[in-house]
Protein backbone atom coordinates (compact mmCIF):
# COMPACT_ATOMS: atom_id res chain seq x y z
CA UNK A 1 72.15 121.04 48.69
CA UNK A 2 74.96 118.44 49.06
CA UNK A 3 77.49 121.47 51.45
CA UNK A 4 74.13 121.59 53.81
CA UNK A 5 73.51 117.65 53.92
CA UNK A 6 77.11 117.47 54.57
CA UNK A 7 76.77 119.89 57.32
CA UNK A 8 73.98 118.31 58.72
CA UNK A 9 75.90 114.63 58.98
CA UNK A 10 78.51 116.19 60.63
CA UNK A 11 76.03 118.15 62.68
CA UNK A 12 74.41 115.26 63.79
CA UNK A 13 77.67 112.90 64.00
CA UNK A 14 78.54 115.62 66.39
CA UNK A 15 75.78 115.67 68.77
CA UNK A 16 75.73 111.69 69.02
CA UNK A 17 79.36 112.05 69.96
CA UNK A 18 81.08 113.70 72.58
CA UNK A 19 84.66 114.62 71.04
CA UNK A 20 87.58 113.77 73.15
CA UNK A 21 89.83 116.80 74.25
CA UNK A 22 93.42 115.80 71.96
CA UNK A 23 95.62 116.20 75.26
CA UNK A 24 93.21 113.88 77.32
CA UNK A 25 94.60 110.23 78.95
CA UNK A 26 91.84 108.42 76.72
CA UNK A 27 92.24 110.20 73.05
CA UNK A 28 92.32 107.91 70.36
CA UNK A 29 90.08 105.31 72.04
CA UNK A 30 86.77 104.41 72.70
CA UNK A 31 84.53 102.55 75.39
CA UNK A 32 84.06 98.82 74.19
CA UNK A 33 82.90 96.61 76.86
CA UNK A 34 82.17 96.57 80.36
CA UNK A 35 81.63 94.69 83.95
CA UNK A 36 80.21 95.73 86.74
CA UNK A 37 81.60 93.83 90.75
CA UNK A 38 79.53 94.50 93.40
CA UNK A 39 80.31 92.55 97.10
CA UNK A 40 77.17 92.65 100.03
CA UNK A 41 78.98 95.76 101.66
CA UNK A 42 77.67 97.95 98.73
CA UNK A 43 80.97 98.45 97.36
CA UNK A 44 80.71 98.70 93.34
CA UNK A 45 83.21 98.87 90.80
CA UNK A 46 83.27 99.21 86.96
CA UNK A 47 85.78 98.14 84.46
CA UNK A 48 85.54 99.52 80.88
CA UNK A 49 87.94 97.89 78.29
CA UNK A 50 88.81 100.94 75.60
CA UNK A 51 90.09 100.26 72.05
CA UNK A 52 92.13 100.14 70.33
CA UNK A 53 93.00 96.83 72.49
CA UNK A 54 97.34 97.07 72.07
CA UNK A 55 97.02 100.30 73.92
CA UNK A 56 96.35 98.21 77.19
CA UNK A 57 94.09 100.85 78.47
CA UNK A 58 90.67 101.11 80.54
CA UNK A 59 88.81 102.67 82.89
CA UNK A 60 88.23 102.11 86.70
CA UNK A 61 85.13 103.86 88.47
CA UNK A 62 84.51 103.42 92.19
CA UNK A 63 81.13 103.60 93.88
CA UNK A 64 80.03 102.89 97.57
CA UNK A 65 84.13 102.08 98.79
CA UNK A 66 83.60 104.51 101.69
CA UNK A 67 87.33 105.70 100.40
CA UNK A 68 88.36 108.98 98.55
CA UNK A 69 88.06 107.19 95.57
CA UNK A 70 84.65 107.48 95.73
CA UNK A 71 82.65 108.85 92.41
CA UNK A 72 86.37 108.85 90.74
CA UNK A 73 86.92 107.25 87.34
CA UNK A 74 90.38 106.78 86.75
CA UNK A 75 92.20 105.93 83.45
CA UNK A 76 94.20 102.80 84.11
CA UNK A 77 97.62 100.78 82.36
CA UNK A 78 96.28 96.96 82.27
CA UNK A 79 98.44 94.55 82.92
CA UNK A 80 97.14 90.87 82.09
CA UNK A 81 98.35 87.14 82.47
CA UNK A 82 97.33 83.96 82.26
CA UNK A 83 95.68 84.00 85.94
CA UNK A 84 95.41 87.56 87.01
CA UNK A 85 94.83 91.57 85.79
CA UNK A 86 96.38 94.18 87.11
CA UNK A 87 94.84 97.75 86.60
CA UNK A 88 97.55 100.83 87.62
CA UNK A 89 96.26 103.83 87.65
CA UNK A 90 97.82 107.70 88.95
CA UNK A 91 96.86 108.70 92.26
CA UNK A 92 98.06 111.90 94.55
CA UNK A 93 101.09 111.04 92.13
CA UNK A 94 102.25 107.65 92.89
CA UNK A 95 101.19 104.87 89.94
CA UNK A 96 99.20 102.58 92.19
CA UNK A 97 97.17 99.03 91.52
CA UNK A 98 93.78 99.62 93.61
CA UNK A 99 92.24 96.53 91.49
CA UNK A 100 93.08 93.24 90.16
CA UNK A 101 90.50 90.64 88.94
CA UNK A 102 92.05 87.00 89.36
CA UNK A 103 91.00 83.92 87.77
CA UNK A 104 90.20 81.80 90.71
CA UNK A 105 89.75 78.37 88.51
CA UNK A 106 86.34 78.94 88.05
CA UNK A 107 85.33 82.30 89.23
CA UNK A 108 86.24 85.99 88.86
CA UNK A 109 87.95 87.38 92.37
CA UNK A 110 88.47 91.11 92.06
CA UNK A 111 90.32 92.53 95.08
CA UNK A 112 90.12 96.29 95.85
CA UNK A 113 92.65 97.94 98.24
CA UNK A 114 92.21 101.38 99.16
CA UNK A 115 94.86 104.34 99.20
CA UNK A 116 96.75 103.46 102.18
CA UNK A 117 96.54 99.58 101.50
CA UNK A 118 95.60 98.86 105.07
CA UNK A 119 93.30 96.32 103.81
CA UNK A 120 91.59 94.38 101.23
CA UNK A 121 87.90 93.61 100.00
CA UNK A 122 86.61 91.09 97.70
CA UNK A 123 83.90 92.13 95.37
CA UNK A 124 82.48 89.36 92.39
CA UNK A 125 80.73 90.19 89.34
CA UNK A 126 77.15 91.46 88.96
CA UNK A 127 75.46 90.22 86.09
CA UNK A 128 72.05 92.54 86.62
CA UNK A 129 74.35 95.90 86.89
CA UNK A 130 76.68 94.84 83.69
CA UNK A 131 73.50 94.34 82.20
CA UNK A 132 72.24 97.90 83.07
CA UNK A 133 75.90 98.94 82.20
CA UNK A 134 76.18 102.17 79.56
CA UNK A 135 79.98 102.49 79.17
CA UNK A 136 79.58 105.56 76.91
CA UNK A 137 78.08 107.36 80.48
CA UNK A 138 81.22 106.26 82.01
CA UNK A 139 83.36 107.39 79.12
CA UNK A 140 81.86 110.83 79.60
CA UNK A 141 81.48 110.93 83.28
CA UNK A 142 85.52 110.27 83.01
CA UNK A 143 85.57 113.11 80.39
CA UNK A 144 84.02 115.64 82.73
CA UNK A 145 86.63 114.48 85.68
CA UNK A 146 89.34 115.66 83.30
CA UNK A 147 88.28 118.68 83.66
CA UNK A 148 87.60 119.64 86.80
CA UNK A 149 90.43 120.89 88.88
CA UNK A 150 89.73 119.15 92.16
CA UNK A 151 89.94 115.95 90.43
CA UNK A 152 93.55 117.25 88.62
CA UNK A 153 94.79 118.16 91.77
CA UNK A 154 93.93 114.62 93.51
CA UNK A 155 96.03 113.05 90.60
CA UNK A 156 99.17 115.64 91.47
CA UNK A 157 101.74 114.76 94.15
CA UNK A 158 100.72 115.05 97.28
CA UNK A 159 103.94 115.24 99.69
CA UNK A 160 101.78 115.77 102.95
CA UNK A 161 99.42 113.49 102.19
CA UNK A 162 101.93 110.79 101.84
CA UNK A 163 103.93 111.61 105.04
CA UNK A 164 100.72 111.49 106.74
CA UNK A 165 100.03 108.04 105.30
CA UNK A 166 103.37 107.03 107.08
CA UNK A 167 103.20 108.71 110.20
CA UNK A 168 99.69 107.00 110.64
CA UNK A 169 101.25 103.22 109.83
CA UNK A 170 104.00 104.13 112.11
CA UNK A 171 101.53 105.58 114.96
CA UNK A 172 99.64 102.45 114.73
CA UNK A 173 102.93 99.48 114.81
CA UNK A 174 104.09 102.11 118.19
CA UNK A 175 100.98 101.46 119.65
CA UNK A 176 100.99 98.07 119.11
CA UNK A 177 104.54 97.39 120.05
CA UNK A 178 103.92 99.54 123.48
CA UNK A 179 101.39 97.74 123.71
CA UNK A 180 103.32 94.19 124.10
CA UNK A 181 106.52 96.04 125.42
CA UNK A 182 104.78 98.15 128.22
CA UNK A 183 106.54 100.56 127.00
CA UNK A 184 105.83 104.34 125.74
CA UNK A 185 108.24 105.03 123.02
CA UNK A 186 107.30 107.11 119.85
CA UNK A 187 108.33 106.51 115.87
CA UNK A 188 109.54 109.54 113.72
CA UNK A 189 110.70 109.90 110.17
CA UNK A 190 113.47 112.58 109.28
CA UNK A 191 111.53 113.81 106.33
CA UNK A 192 113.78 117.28 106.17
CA UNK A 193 115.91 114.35 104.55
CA UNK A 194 113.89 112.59 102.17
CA UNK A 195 112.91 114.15 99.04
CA UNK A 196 109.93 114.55 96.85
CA UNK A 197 111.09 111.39 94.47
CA UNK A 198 111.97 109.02 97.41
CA UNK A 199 108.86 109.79 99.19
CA UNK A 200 106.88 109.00 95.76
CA UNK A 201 109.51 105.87 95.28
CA UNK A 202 109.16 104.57 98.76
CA UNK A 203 106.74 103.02 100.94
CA UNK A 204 107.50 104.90 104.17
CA UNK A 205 105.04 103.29 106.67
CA UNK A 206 106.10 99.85 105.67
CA UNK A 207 109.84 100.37 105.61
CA UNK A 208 110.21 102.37 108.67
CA UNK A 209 108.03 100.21 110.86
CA UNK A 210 110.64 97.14 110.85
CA UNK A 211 112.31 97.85 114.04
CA UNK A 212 108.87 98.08 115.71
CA UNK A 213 107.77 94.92 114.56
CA UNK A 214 111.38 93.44 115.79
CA UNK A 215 110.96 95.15 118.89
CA UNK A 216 107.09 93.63 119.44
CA UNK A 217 108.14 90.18 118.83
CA UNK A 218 110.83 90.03 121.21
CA UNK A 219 108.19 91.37 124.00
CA UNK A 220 105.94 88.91 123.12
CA UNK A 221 108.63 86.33 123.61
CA UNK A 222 110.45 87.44 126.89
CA UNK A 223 109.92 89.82 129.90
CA UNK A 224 113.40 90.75 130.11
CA UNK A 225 112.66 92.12 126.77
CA UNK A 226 109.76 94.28 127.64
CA UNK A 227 112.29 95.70 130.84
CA UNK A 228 115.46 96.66 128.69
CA UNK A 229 112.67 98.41 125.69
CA UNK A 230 111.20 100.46 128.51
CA UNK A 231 114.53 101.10 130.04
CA UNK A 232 116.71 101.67 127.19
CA UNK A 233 114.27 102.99 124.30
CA UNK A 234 112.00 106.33 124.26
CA UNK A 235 112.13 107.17 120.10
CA UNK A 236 112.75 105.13 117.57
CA UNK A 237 113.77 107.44 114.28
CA UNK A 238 113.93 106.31 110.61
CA UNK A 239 116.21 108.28 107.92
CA UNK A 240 117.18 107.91 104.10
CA UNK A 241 120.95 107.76 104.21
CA UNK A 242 123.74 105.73 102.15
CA UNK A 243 123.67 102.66 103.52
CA UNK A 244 121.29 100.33 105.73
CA UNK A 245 121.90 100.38 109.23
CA UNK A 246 120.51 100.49 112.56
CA UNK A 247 121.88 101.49 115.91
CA UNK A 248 120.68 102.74 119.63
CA UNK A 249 121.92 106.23 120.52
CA UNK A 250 121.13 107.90 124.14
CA UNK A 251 117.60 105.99 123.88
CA UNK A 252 117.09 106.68 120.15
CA UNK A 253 116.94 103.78 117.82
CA UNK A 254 118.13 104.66 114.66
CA UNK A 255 116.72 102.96 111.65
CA UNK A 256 119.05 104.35 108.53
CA UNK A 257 116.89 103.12 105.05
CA UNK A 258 117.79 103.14 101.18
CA UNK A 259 115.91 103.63 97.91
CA UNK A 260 116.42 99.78 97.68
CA UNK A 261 117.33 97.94 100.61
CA UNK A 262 116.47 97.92 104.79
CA UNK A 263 118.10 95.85 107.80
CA UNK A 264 116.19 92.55 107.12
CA UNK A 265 113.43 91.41 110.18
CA UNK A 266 116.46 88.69 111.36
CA UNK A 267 119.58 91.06 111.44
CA UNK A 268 116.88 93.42 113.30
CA UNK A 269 116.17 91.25 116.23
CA UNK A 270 119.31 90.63 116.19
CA UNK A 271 121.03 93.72 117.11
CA UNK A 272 118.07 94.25 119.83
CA UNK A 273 119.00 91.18 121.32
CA UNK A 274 122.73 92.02 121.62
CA UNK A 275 122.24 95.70 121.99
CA UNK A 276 119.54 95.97 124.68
C-alpha cells in the first residue's frame, strides 16, 4: 500500500508539474513573479523574475511589437542598478538588450528597441494584465519554444541577416546624404573581408555610415560642398583592416574600420574638407 501511495504522489506531483528538460537555458529555476507593460499602440511585454534570485535570470515575452520578436519568449541575463534594468537576451546570435525598465523617480519607463535598433517605444506597466498574469503559462509557453526548431534556428547566427541589417542602415544614411549633396553615390561593405566573429562583434550599419554623415553635414553647410561630392565621389566603401583610416581613390572613398576604433566624426570632415 505505501509503494502505490508513493507512486501516486509522484504521479500526481508529476502531472501538476511540467519537468524542465536538464540541458534547457531555465533548469534549476522556477517562475516567481511577474509584470505585464502595455503602451496605447498595443505593444505588450512580460517580465518573469525566475529563482533562484543570484542566478540573475528571467524571462522576456513579446506580444503586439509588429517585430520578429513577436510570440517569442526569450530567456534573459538581468542586469540591475540603482536606477535602471537591463535584460540581454540571444538573438540570430548576437547577445542583445531589447528591454530595460528605468526608474524614472516615480514611475516605471520600460523602453523596447527592436532588432535593428532603428527606434525606440515606451511601454508602462499594466496593473489589470499583471493581475491576469499566470507566469507558470509563460514558463511553459518558453518550454515549448525550446523545442521547436524554428525558434533554435532564430537564436543561431545569422551572417545574412546581419549584413542585411547593415546594408539597409547604410542604404538609408546614402539616401539621405544624396539627398543634401545632390549627389548619387552608393555605400558598400567589403564583407569577403570581415568574418563571422567581427560581423557578430561589430555594429556594421553604425560604423560604416560615418563618412556619410560627414559628407551630409558639409552639404548642408556649403554649396561648394554639394559640387566637389557630386564631382569627386560615386562609392563610398567600408573595410575591416589594421588600422583606421580613410582616403578618396579614383572617386571611391575608402572608410578602413577596426574591431575597436573608427576615424572620429571631426578627423572625418576633416579630410573631406582638405581632400575634396
Amino acid at each position: 500500500m505505501r509503494v502505490l501511495l508513493a507512486v501516486g504522489v509522484v504521479a500526481l506531483s508529476l502531472g501538476c508539474s511540467r519537468g524542465v528538460r536538464p540541458d534547457s537555458a531555465v533548469a534549476g529555476t522556477k517562475p516567481v513573479t511577474g509584470k505585464v507593460y502595455s503602451n496605447e499602440a498595443g505593444e505588450r511585454i512580460t517580465l518573469i523574475g525566475l529563482e533562484p534570485g543570484d542566478a540573475h535570470k528571467a524571462l522576456v515575452a513579446f506580444d503586439g511589437t509588429k517585430s520578429e520578436l513577436d510570440g517569442q519568449v526569450l530567456v534573459a541575463s538581468v542586469n540591475a542598478d540603482r536606477r535602471s534594468t537591463e535584460y540581454w537576451t540571444q538573438w540570430r546570435g548576437h547577445k542583445q538588450r531589447f528591454v530595460a525598465v528605468h526608474d524614472r523617480g516615480g514611475y516605471e519607463d520600460l523602453v523596447f528597441s527592436d532588432v535593428n535598433h532603428t527606434g525606440y517605444t515606451h511601454l508602462k506597466p499594466d496593473t489589470a494584465k499583471t493581475g491576469e498574469l499566470k507566469v507558470e503559462k509563460v514558463f511553459e509557453r518558453y518550454q515549448d519554444l525550446e523545442g521547436d526548431k524554428k525558434y533554435q534556428a532564430m537564436l543561431a547566427f545569422d551572417r545574412k541577416f546581419w549584413t542585411n541589417q547593415a546594408e539597409q542602415q547604410l542604404k538609408e544614411a546614402a539616401a539621405e546624404t544624396n539627398k543634401a549633396c545632390g549627389s548619387k553615390l552608393t555605400a558598400t561593405v567589403a564583407w569577403d573581408a570581415v568574418t563571422d566573429k567581427q560581423l557578430n562583434e561589430i555594429s556594421f550599419g553604425s560604423y560604416c555610415k560615418g563618412p556619410l554623415e560627414s559628407l551630409q553635414k558639409l552639404c548642408e553647410r556649403s554649396d561648394e560642398a554639394k559640387r566637389a561630392v557630386q564631382q569627386k565621389i560615386q562609392t563610398v566603401e567600408c573595410r575591416m583592416d589594421a588600422q583606421a583610416a580613410l582616403k578618396l581613390e579614383a572617386r571611391k572613398v575608402i572608410w578602413s574600420v577596426t574591431e575597436g576604433d573608427q576615424v572620429q566624426p571631426d578627423k572625418a570632415t576633416s579630410f573631406f574638407t582638405d581632400t575634396l
